[in-house]
C-alpha atoms as a PDB file:
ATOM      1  CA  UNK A   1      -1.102   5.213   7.169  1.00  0.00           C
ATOM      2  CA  UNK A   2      -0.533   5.821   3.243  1.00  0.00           C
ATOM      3  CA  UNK A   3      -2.778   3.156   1.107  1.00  0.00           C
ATOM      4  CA  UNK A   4      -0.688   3.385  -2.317  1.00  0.00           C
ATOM      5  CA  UNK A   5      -2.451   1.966  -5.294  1.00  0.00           C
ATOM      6  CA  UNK A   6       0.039   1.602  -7.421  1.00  0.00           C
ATOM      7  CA  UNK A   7      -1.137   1.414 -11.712  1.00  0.00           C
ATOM      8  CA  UNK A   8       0.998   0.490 -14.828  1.00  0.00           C
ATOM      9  CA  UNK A   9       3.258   3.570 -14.187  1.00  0.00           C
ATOM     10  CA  UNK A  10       4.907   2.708 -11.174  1.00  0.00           C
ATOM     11  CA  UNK A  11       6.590  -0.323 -13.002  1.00  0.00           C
ATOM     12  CA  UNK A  12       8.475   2.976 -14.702  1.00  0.00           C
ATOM     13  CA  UNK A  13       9.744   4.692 -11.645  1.00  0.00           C
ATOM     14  CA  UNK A  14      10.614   1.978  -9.156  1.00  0.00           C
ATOM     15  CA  UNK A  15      13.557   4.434  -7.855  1.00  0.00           C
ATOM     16  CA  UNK A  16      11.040   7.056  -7.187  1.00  0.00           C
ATOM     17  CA  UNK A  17       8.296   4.917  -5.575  1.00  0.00           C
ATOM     18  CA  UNK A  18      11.089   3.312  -3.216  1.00  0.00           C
ATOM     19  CA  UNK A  19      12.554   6.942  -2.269  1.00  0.00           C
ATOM     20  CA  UNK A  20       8.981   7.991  -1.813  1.00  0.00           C
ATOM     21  CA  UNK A  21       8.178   5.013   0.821  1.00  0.00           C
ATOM     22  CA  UNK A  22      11.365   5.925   2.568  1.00  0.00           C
ATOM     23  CA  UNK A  23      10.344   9.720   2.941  1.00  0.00           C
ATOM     24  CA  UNK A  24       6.867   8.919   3.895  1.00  0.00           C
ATOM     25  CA  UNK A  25       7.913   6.483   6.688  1.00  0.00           C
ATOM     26  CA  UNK A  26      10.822   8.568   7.879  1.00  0.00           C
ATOM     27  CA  UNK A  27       7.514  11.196   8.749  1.00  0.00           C
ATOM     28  CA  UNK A  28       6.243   7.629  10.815  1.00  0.00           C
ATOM     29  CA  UNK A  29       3.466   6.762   8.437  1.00  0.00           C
ATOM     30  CA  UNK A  30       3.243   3.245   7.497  1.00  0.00           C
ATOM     31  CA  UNK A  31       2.763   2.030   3.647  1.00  0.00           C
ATOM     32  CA  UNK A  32       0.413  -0.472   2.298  1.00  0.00           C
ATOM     33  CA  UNK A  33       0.855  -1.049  -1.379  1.00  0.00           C
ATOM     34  CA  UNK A  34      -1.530  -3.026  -3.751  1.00  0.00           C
ATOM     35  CA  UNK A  35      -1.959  -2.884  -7.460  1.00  0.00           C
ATOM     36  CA  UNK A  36      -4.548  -1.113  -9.661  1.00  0.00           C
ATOM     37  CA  UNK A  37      -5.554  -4.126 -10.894  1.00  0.00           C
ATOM     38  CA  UNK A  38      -5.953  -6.015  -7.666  1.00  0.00           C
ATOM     39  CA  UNK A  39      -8.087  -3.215  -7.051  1.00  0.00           C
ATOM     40  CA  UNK A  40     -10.001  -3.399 -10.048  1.00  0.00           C
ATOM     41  CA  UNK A  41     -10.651  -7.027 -10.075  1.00  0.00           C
ATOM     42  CA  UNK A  42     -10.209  -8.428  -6.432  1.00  0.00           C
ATOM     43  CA  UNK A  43     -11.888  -5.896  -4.195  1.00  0.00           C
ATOM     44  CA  UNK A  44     -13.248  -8.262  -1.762  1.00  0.00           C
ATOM     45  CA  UNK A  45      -9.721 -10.254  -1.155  1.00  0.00           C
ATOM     46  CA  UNK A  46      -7.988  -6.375  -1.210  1.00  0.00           C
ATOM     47  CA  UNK A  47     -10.297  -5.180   1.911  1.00  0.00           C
ATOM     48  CA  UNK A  48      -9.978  -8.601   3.742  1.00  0.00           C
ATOM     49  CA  UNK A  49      -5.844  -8.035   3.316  1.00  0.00           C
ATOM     50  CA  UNK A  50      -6.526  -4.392   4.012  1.00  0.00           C
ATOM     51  CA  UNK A  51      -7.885  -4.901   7.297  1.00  0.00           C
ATOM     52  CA  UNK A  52      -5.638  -7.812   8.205  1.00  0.00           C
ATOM     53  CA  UNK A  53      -2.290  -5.430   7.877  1.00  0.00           C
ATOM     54  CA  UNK A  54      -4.516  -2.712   9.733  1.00  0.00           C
ATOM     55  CA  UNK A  55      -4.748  -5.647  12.459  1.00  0.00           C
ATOM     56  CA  UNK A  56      -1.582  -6.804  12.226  1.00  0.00           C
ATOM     57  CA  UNK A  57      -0.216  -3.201  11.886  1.00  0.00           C
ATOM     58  CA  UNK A  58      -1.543  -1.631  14.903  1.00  0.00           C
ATOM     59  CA  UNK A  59      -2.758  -4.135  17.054  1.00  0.00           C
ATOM     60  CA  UNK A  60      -6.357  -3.425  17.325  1.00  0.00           C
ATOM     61  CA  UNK A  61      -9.924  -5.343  16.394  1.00  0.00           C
END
């Protein structure tokens, strides 16, 4: 699993981010994106969502 935090670059190089995810999951890893700023500001509601994707994801508790 790849946890991508993704700051006020990525809004830049979309293409790149998007070939990136494809390369990375072509290798079987799985991609979880959030923002910088979610990060920043939200950390509590980012873990929650975090572990419900890991849940969700892979099936385990």
């Amino acid at each position: 699993m790849v946890i991508e935090i993704d700051g006020g670059i990525h809004q830049f190089q979309e293409d790149y981010d998007a070939q990136r995810t494809v390369c990375l999951e072509s290798l079987g890893l799985v991609v979880y994106r959030i923002s910088e700023e979610n990060v920043r500001l939200y950390m509590s509601t980012v873990l929650m969502n975090l572990a419900d994707f890991i849940i969700k994801t892979f099936g385990k508790e």
